[in-house]
C-alpha atoms as a PDB file:
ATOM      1  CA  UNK A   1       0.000   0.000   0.000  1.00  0.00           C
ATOM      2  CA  UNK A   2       1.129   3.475  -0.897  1.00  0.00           C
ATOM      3  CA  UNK A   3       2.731   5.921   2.084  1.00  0.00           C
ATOM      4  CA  UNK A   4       1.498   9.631   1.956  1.00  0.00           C
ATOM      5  CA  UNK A   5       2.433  12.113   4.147  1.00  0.00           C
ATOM      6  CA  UNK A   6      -0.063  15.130   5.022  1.00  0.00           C
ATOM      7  CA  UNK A   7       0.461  18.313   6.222  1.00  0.00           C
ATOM      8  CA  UNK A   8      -2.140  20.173   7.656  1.00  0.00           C
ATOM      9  CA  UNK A   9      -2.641  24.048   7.269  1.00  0.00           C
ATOM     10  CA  UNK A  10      -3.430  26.369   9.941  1.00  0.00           C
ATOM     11  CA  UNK A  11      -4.039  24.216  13.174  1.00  0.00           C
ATOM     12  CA  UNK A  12      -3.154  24.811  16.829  1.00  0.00           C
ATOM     13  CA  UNK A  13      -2.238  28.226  16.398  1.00  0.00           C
ATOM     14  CA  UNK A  14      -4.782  29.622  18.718  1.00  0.00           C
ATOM     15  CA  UNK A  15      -7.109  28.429  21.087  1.00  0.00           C
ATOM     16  CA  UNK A  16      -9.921  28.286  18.347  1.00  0.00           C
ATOM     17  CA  UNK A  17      -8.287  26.201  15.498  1.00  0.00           C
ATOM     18  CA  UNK A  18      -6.738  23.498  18.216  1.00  0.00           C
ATOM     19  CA  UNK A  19      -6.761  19.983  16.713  1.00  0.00           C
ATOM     20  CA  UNK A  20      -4.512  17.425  18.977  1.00  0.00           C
ATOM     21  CA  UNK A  21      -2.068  14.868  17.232  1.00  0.00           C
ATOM     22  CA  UNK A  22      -3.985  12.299  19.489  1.00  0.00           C
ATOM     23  CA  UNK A  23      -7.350  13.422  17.280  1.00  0.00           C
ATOM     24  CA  UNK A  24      -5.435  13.385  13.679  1.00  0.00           C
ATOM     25  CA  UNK A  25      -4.470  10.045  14.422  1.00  0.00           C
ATOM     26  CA  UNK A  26      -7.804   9.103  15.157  1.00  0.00           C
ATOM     27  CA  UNK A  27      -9.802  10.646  12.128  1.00  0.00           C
ATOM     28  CA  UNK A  28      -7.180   9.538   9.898  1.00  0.00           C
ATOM     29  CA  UNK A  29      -7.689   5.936  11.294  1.00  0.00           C
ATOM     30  CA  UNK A  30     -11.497   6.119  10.717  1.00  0.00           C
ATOM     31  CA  UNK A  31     -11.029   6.969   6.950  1.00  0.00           C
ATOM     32  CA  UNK A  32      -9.436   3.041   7.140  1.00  0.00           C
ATOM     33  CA  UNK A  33      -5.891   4.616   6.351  1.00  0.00           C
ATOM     34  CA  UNK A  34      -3.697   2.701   8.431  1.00  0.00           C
ATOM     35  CA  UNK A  35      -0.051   2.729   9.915  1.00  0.00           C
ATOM     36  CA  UNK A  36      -0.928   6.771  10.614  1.00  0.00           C
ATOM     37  CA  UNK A  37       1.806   8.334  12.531  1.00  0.00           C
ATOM     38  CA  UNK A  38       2.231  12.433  13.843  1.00  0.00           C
ATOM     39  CA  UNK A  39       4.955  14.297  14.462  1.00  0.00           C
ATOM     40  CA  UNK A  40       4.862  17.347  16.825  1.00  0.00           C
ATOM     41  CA  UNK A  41       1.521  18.834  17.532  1.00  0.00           C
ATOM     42  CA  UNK A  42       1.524  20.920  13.817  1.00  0.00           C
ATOM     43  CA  UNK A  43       0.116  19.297  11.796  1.00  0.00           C
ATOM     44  CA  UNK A  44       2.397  16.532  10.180  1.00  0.00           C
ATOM     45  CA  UNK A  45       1.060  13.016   9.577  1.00  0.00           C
ATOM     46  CA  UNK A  46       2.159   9.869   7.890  1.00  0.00           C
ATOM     47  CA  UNK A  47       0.335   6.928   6.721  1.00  0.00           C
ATOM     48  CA  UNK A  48      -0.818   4.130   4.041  1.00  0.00           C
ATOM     49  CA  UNK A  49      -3.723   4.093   1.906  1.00  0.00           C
ATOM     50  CA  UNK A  50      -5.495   1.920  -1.345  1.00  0.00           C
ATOM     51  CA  UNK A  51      -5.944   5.577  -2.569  1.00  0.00           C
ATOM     52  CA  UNK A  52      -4.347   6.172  -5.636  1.00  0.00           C
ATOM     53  CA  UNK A  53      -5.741   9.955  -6.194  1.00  0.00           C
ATOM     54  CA  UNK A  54      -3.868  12.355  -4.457  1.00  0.00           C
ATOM     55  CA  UNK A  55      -6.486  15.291  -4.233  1.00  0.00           C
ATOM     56  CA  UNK A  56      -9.319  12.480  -3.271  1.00  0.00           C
ATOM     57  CA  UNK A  57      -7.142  11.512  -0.146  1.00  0.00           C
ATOM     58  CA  UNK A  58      -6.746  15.580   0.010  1.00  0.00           C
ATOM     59  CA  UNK A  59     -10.536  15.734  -0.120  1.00  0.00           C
ATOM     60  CA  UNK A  60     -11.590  12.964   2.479  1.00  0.00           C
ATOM     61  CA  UNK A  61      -9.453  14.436   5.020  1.00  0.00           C
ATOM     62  CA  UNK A  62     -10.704  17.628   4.831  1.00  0.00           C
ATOM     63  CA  UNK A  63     -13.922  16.480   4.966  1.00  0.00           C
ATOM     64  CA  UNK A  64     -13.417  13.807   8.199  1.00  0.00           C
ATOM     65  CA  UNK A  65     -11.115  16.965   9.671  1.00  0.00           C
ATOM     66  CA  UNK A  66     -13.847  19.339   9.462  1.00  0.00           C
ATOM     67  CA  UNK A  67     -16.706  17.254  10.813  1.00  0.00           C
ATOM     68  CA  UNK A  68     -14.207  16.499  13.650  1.00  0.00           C
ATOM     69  CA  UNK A  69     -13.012  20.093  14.299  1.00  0.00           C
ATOM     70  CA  UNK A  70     -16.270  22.294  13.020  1.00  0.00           C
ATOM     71  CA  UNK A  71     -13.862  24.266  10.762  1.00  0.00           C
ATOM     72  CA  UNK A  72     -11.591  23.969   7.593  1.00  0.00           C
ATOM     73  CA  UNK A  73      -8.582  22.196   7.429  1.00  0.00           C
ATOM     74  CA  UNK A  74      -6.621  22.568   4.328  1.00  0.00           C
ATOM     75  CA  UNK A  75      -4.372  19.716   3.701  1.00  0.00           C
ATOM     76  CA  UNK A  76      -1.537  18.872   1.476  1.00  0.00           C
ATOM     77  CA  UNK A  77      -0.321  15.461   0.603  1.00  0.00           C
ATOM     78  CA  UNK A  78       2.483  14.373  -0.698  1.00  0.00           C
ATOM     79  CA  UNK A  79       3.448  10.413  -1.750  1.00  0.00           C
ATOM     80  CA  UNK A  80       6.933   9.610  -0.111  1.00  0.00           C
ATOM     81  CA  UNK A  81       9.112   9.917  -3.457  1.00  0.00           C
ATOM     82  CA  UNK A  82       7.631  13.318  -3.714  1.00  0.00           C
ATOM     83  CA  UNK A  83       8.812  14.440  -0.171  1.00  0.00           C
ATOM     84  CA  UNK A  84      12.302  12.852  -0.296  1.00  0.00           C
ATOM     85  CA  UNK A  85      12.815  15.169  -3.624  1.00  0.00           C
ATOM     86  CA  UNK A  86      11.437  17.964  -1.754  1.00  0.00           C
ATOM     87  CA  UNK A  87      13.779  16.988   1.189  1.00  0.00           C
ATOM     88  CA  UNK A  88      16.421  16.921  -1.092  1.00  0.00           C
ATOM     89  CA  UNK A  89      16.165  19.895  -3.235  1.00  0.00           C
ATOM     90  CA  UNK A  90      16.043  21.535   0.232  1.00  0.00           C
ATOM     91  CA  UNK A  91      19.273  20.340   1.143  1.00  0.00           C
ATOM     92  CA  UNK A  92      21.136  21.100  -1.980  1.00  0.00           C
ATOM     93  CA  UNK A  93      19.447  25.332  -1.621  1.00  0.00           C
ATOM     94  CA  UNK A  94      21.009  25.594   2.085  1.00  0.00           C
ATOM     95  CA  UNK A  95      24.478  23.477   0.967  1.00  0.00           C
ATOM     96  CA  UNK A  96      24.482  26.110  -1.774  1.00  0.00           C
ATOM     97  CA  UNK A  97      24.150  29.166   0.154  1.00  0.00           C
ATOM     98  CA  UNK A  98      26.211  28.812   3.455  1.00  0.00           C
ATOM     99  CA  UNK A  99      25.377  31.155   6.257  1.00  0.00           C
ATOM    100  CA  UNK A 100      21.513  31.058   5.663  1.00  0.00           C
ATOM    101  CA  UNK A 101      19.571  32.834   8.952  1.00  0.00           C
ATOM    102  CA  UNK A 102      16.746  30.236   8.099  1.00  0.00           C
ATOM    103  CA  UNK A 103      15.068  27.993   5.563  1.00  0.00           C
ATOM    104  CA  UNK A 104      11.501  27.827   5.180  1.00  0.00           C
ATOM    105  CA  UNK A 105       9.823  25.288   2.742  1.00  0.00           C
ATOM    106  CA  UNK A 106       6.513  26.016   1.853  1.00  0.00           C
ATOM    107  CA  UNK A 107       4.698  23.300   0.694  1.00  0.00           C
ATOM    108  CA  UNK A 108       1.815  23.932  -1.771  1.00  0.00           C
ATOM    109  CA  UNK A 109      -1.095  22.186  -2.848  1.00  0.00           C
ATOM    110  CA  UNK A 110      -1.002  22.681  -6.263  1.00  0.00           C
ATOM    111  CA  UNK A 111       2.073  23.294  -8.400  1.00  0.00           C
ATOM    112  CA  UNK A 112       2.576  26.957  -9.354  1.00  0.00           C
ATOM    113  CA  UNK A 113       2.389  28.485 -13.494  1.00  0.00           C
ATOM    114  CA  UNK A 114       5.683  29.217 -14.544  1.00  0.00           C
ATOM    115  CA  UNK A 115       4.236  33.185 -14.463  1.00  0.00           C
ATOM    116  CA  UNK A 116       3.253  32.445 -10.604  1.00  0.00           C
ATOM    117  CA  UNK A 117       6.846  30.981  -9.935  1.00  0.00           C
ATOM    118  CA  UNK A 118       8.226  33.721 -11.511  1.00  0.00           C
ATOM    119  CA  UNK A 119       6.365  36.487  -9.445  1.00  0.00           C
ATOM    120  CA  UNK A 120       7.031  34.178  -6.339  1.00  0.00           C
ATOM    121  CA  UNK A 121      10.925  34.601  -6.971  1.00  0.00           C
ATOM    122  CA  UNK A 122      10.500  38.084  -8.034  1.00  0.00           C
ATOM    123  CA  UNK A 123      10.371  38.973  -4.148  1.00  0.00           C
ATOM    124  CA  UNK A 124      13.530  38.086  -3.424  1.00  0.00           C
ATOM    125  CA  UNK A 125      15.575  40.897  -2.210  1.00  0.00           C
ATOM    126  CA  UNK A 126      18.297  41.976   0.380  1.00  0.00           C
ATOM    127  CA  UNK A 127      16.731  39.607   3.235  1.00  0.00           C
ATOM    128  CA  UNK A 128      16.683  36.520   0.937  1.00  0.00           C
ATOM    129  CA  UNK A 129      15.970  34.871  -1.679  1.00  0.00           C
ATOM    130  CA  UNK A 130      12.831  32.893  -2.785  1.00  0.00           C
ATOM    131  CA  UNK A 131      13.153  29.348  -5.301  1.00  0.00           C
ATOM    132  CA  UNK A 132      10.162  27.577  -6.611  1.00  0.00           C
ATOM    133  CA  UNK A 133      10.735  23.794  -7.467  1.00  0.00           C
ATOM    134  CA  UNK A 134       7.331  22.025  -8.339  1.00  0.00           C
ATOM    135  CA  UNK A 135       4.757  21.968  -5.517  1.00  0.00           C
ATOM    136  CA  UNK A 136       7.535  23.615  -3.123  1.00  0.00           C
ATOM    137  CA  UNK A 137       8.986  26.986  -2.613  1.00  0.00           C
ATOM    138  CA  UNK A 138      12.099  27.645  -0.703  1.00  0.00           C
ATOM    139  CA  UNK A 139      12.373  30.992   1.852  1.00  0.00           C
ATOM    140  CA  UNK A 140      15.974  31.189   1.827  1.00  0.00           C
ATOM    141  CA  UNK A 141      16.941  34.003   4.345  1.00  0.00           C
ATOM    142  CA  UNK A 142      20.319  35.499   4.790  1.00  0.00           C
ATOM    143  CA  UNK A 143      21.924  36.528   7.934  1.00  0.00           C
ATOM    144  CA  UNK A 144      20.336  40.309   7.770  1.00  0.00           C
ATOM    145  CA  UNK A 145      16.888  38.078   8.754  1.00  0.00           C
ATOM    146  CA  UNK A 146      16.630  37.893  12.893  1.00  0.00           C
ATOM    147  CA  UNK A 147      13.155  39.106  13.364  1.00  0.00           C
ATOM    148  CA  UNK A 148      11.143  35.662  13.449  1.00  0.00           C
ATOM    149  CA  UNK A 149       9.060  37.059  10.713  1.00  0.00           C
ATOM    150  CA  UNK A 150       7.811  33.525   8.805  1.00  0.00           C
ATOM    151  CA  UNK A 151       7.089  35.459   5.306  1.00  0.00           C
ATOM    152  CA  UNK A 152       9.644  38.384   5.099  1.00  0.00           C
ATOM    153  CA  UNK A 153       9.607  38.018   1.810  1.00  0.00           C
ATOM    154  CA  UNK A 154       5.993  38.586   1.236  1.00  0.00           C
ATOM    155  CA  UNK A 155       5.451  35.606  -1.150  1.00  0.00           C
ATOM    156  CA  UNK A 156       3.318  33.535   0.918  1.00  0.00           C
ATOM    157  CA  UNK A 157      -0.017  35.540  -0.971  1.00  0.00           C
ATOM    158  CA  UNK A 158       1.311  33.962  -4.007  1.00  0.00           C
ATOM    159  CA  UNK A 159       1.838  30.813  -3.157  1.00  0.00           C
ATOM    160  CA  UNK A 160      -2.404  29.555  -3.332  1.00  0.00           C
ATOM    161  CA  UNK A 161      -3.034  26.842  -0.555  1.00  0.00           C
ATOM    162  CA  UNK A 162       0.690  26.309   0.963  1.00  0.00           C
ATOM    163  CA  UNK A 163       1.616  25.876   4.817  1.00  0.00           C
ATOM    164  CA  UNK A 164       5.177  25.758   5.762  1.00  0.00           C
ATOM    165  CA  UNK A 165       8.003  23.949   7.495  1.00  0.00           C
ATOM    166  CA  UNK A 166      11.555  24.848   8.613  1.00  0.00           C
ATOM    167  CA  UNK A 167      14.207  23.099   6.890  1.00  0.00           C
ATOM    168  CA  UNK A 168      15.235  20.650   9.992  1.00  0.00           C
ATOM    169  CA  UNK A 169      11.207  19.764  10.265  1.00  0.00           C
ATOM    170  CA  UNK A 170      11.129  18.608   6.127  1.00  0.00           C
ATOM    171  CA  UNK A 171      14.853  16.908   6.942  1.00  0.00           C
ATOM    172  CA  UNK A 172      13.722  15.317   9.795  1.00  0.00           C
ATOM    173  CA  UNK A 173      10.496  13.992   8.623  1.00  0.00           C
ATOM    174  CA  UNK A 174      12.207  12.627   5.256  1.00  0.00           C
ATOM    175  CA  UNK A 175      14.608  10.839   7.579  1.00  0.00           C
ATOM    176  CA  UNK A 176      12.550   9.674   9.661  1.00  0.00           C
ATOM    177  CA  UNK A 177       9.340   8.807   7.476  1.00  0.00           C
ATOM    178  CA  UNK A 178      10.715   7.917   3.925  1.00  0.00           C
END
């Protein structure tokens, strides 16, 4: 059976959208995915499926996570060779630029137009630089970055659905998972 990996937009970042690792195991059990695993309480989860369709596993979670939570959970799935090239491509942008303040991976639902690409790497400026590679974009901030600001870049608008992950998070969870 296929492994997919889900990340989940937009949860337990206030006391209104709270939505325990304890309760994405279970709704992702009660679909009948099995071997489902989380990391951390934001939003990352691992497990097998007979689903072949990647936005029809996107769609029945949304759906269980929403009856379960009473509000919308955007999710983005990814099969395991996916990630590891993510994971990878990640490593080789931070090998290539030593000294990086931070690496941000946003990871995006659906793969960006080559004009929406090119307007997402158009914001890179003094602070750092933005790459697109398929259905991820890399925040690649220099050492001038120190103010914990997730999207100093102001790309994240042009990204569509996306939620992001630090570079040891995507690292770790390809290590770990794939």
């Amino acid at each position: 059976m296929p492994t997919h990996l889900a990340f989940l937009r937009a949860i337990n970042l206030g006391a209104k959208r709270v939505f325990p690792k304890d309760d994405i195991r279970r709704t992702v059990t009660s679909l009948g995915f099995d071997e489902v695993v989380t990391h951390l309480n934001t939003g990352n989860v691992r497990f097998t499926t007979r689903m072949r369709s990647r936005r029809r596993i996107e769609e029945s979670l949304e759906r269980a996570f929403a009856a379960d939570r009473g509000f919308d959970v955007p999710t983005i799935v990814f099969t395991v060779p996916e990630f590891v090239d993510i994971a990878e491509t990640a490593r080789e942008l931070s090998a290539a630029r030593p000294g990086l303040a931070r690496h941000y991976v946003y990871l995006l639902k659906e793969e960006l137009s080559a004009e929406a690409a090119a307007q997402v790497e158009a914001t890179s400026g003094p602070m750092g630089e933005m790459v697109v590679r398929g259905r991820a974009a890399h925040a690649l901030l220099g050492p001038g970055y120190a103010d914990g600001t997730v999207d100093p870049l102001a790309a994240a608008k042009l990204l569509g659905v996306a939620t992001n992950r630090n570079l040891n998070v995507v690292s770790g969870l390809a290590d770990r998972w794939c």
